[in-house]
Protein backbone atom coordinates (compact mmCIF):
# COMPACT_ATOMS: atom_id res chain seq x y z
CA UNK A 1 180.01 113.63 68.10
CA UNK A 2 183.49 112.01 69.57
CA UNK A 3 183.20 108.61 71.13
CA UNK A 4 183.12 109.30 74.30
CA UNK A 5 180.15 111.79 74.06
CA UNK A 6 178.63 108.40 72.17
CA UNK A 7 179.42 106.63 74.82
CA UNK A 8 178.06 108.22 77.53
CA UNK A 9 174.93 108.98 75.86
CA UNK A 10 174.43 105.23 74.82
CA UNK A 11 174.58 104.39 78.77
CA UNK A 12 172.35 107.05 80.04
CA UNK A 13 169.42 106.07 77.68
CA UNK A 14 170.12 102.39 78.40
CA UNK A 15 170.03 103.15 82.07
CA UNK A 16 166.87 105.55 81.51
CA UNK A 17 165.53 102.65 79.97
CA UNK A 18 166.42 100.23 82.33
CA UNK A 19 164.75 102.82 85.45
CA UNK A 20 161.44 102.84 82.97
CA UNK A 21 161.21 99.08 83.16
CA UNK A 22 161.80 98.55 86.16
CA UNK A 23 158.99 101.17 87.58
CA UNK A 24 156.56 99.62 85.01
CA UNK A 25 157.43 96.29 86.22
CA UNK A 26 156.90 97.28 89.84
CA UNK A 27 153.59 98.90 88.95
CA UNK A 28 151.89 96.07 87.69
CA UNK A 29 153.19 93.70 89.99
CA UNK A 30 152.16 90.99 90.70
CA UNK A 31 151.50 88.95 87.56
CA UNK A 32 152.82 85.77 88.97
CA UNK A 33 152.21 83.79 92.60
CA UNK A 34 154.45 84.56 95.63
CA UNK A 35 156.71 82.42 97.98
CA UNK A 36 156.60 83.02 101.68
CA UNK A 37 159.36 81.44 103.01
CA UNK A 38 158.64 80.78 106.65
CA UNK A 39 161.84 80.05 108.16
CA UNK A 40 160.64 77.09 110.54
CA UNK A 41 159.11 74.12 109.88
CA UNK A 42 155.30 72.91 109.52
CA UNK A 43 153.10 73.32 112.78
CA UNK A 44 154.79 75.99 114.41
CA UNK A 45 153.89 79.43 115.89
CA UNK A 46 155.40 81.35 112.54
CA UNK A 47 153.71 78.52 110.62
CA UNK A 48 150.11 79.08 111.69
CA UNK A 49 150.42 82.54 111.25
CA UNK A 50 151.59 83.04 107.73
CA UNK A 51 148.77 80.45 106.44
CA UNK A 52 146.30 82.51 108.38
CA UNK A 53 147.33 85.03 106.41
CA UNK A 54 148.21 82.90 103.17
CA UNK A 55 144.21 83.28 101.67
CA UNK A 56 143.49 86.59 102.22
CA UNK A 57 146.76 88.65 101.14
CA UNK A 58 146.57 86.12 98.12
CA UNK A 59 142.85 87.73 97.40
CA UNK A 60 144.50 91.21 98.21
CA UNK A 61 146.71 91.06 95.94
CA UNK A 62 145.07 88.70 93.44
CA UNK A 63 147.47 86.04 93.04
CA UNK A 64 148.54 82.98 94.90
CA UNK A 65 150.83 82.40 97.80
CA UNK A 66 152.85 79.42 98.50
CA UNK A 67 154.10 78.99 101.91
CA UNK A 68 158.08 77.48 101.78
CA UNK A 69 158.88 75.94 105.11
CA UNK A 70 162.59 76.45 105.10
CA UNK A 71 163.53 75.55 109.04
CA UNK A 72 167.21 75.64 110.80
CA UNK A 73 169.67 77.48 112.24
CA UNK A 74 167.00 79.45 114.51
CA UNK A 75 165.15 80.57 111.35
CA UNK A 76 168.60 81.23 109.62
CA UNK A 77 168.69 79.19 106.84
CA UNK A 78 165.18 80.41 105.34
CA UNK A 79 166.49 83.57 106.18
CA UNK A 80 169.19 83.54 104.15
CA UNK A 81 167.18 82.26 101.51
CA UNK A 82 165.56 85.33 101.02
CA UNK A 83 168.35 87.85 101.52
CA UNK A 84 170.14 86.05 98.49
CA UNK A 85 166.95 85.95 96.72
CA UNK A 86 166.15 88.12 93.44
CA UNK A 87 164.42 91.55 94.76
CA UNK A 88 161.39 91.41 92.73
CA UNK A 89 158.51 91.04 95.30
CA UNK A 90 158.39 87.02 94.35
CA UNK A 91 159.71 86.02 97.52
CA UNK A 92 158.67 87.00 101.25
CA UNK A 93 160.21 86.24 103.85
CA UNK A 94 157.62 85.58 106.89
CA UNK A 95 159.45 85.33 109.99
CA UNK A 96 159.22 86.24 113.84
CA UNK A 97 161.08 88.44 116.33
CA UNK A 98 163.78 85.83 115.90
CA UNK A 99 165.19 88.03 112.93
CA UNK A 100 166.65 90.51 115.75
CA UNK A 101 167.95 88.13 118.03
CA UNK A 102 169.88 86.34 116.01
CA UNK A 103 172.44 88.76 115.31
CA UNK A 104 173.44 88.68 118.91
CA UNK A 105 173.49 84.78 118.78
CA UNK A 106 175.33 84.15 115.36
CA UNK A 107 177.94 86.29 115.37
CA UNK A 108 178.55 84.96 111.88
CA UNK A 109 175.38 84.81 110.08
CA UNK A 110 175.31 84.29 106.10
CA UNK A 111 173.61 87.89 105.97
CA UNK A 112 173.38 91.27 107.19
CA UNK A 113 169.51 91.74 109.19
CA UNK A 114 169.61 95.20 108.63
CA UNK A 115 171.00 95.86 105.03
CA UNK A 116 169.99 92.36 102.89
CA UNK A 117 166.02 93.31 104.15
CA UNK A 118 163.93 95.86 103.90
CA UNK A 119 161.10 95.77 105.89
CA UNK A 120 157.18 95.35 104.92
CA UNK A 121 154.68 95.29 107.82
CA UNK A 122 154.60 93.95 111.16
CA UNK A 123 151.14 91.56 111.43
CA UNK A 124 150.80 90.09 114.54
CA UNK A 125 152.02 90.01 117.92
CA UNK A 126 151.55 87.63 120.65
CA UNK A 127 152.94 85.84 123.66
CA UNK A 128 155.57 83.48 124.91
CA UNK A 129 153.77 80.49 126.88
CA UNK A 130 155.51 77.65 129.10
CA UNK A 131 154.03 74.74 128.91
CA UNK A 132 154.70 70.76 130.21
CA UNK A 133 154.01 67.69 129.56
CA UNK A 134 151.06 66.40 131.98
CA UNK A 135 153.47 64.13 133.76
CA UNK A 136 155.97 66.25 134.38
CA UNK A 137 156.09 65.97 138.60
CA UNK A 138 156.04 70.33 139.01
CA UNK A 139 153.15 71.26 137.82
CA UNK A 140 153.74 75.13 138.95
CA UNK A 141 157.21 77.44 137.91
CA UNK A 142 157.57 77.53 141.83
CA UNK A 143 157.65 74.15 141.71
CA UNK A 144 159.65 73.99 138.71
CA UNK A 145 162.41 76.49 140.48
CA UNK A 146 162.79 74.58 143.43
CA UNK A 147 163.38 71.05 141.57
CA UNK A 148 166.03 73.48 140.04
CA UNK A 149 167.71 74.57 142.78
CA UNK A 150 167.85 70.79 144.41
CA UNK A 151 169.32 69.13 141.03
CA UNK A 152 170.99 72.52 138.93
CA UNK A 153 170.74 71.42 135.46
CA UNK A 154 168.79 68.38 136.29
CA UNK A 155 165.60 70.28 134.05
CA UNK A 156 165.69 70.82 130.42
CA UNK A 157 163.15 73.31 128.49
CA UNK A 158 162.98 73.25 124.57
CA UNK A 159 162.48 76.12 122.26
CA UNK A 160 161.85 76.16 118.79
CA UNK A 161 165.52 77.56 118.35
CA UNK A 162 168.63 79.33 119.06
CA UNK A 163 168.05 82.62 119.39
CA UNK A 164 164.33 82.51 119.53
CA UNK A 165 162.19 84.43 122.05
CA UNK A 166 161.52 81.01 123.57
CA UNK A 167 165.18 80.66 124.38
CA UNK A 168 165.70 84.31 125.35
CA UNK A 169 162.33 83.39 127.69
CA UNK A 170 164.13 80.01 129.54
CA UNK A 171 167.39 81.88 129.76
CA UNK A 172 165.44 84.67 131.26
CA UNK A 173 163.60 82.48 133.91
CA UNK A 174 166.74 80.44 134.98
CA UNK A 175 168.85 83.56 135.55
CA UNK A 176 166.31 85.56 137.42
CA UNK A 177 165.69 82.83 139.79
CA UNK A 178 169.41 82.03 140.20
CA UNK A 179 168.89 78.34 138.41
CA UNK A 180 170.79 76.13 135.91
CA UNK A 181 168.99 74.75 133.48
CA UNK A 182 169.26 72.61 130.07
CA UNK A 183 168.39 74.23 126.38
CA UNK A 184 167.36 72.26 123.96
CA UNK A 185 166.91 73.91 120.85
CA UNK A 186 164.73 72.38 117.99
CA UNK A 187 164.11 73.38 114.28
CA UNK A 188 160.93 74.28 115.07
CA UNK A 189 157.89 74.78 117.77
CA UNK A 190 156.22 71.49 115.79
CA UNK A 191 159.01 69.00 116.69
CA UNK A 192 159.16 70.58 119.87
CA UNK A 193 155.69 70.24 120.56
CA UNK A 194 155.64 66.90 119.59
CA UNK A 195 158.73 66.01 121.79
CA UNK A 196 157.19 67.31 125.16
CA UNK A 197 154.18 65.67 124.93
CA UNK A 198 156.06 62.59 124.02
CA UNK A 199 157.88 63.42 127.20
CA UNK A 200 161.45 63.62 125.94
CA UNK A 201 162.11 67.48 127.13
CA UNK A 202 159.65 68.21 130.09
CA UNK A 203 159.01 71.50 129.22
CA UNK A 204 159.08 74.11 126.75
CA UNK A 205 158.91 77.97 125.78
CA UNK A 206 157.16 78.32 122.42
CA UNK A 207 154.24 81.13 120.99
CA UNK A 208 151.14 80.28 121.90
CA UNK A 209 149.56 79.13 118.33
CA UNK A 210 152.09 76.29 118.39
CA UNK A 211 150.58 75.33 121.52
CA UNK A 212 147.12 76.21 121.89
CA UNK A 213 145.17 73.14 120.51
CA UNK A 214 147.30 70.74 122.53
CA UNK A 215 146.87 72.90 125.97
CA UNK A 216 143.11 73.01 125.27
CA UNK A 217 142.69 69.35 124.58
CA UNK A 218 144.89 68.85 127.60
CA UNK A 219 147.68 66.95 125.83
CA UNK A 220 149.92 69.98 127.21
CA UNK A 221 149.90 71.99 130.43
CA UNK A 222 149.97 76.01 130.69
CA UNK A 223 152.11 77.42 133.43
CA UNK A 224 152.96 80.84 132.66
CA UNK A 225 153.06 83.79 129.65
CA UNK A 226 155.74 86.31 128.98
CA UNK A 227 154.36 89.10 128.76
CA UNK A 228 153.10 91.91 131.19
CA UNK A 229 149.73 91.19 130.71
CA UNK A 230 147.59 87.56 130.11
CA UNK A 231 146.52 86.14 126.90
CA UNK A 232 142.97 86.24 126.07
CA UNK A 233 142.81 82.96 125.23
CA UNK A 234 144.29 81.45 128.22
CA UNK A 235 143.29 83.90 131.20
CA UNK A 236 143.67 81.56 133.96
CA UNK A 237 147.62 81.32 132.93
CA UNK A 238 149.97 83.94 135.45
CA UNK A 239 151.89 86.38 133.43
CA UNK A 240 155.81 85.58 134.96
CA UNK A 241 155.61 89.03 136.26
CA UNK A 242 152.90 88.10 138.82
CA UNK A 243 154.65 85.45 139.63
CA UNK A 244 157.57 87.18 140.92
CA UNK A 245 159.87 87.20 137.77
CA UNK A 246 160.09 91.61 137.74
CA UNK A 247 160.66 93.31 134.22
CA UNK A 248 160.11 89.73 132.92
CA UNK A 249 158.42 90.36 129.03
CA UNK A 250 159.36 88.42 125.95
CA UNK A 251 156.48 88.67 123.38
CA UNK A 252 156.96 87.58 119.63
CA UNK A 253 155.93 89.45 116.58
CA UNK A 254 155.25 88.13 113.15
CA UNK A 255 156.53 90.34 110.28
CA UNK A 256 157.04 90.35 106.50
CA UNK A 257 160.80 91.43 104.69
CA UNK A 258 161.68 91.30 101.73
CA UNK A 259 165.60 91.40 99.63
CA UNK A 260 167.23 94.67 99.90
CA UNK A 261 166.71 96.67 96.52
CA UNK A 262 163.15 95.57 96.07
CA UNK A 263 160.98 98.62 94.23
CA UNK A 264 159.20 100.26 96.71
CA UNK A 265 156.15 100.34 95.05
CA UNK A 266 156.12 96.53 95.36
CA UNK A 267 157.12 97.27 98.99
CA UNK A 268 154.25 99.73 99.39
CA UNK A 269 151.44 97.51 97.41
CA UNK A 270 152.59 94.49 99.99
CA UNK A 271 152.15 96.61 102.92
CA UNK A 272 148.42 98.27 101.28
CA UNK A 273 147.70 94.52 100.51
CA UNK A 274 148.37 93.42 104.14
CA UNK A 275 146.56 96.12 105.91
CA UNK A 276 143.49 95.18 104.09
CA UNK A 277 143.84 91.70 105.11
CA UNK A 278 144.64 92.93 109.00
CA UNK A 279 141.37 94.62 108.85
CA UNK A 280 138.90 91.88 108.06
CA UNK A 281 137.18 90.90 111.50
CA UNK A 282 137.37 87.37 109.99
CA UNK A 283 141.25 87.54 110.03
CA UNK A 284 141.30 89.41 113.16
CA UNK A 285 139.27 86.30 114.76
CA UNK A 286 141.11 83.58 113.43
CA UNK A 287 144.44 85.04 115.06
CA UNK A 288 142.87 85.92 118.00
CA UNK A 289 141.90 82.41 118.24
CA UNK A 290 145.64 81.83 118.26
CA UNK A 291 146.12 84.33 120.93
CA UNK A 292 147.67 86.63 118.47
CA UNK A 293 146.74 90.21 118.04
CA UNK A 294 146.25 91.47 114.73
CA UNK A 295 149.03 95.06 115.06
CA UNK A 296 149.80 96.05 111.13
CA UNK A 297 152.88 98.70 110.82
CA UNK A 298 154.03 101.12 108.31
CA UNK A 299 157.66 99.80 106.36
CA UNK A 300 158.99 102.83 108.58
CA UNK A 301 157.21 101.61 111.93
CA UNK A 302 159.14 97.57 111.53
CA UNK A 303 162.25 99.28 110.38
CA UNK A 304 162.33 101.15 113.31
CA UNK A 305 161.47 98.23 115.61
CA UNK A 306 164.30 96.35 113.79
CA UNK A 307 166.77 98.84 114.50
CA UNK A 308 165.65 99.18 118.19
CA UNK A 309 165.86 95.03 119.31
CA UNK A 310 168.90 94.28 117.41
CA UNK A 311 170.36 96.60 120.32
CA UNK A 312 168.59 95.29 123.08
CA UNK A 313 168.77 91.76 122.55
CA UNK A 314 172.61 92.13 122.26
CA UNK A 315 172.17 92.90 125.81
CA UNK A 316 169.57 90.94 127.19
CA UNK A 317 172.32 88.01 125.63
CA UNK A 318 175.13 89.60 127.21
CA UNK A 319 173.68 89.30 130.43
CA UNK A 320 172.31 86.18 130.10
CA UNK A 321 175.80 84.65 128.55
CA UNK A 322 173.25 83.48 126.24
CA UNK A 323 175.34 80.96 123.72
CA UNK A 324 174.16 78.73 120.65
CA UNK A 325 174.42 75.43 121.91
């Protein structure tokens, strides 16, 4: 046999090898605990629901996961994290509907949303709310508008981000009513919780599980959702549509990706794991009581959602001369 012939033959069983052991691998996987990285810090929205979910995908898919609070950036630095992560199933990234928004607000991120992920399952879905601190002298968005228009930029609104359906929300709000007003942007809907009660940023745009305990025990007040219909949880609170705001509807998902050239039969025992989990009523409950809905997807199904917002977010920014601050 001449060299060459050797050659070749050497590499194609080492590569045939190398397939074999990695299909094995992905077929008994897992055999060792998983990190969610949750791009945003302790407390917030994206934070409650990944540790909702932490205990029973761990029993689904009988091992352990560790939730990694890796906040910045508008979720990316935990982001990147991930993307430059090995693709081996170990590490998650749980994130929100941030993940196609920023692309339109960092024109220079670290990574590439579409190609450094692939996707795993959408899990929950839920709105935007604004809330204020009790104080604060408007206690309606009417009210809030027309403080706007006497003093432009005399009102500031936090969100847990750059880029973040809170700040797409704000932007949204101040442009259709023809107002100026102040972003501040925090590492998370925690710190900005804790901020606008404190009274240091009057109001704020954040998911409603960030907020929900506080509004309840009154330490916050509701003025409005984002989306075309009302939360369960909070049915008293105007959707911005009725209040005059027309095509006005920002809602945040929660999804799962993983690093691009993960096996995807680790990709498709993730996504079997987490519909399992998505169908216990106890789950269902606990995000409800969050004012989350529980809406698994297919890999195909968040892909295509992916594909779709990275689009129309570009726009919505355009518009809006949305900028990272």
């Amino acid at each position: 046999m001449r060299r060459s012939n050797l050659v070749v033959t050497v590499l194609s069983i080492v590569l045939a090898l190398l397939s074999y052991t990695q299909q094995v691998s992905a077929q008994s996987w897992p055999t060792k605990p998983l990190k969610f990285v949750v791009p945003y810090p302790p407390g917030g929205g994206t934070d409650v629901i990944a540790r909702i979910m932490q205990e029973p995908l761990g029993q689904a898919l009988g091992q352990q996961i560790i939730i990694d609070n890796r906040g910045g950036a508008g979720g990316s630095i935990g982001t990147d994290i991930v993307a430059k992560s090995p693709a081996d199933g170990y590490t998650v990234l749980f994130t929100l509907s941030s993940h196609t928004i920023n692309p339109a607000i960092y024109p220079k991120l670290a990574f590439d949303t579409e190609k450094d992920f692939l996707p795993v399952s959408l899990v929950a879905s839920l709105p935007q709310i604004l809330v204020s601190n009790p104080d604060f002298p408007a206690k309606t968005v009417k009210e809030i508008i027309d403080m706007a228009k006497a003093k432009p930029n005399s009102i500031a609104y936090a969100s847990v981000g750059n880029g973040s359906p809170g700040h797409l929300a704000g932007a949204m709000m101040a442009t259709s009513a023809g107002v100026s007003m102040t972003h501040i942007p925090y590492r998370g809907g925690g710190p900005a919780v804790t901020d606008v009660m404190g009274g240091q940023v009057p109001l704020l745009w954040v998911s409603i599980p960030a907020a929900a305990n506080y509004v309840k025990a009154g330490k916050l007040r509701a003025l409005a959702v984002s989306t075309v219909k009302r939360s369960p949880i909070f049915p008293d609170v105007p959707t911005m549509a009725e209040l005059g705001f027309k095509d006005f509807e920002v809602d945040s998902w929660y999804a799962m990706f993983v690093p691009a050239k993960t096996p995807q039969a680790i990709i498709d025992t993730l996504y079997q794991a987490t519909t399992k989990a998505l169908a216990d009523p106890a789950v269902k409950e606990k995000l409800l009581g969050q004012g989350a809905e529980a809406v698994g997807s297919s890999p195909a199904q968040l892909g295509a959602i992916v594909k779709s917002e990275i689009v129309k977010w570009k726009q919505v920014v355009k518009d809006a001369a949305i900028k990272a601050e």
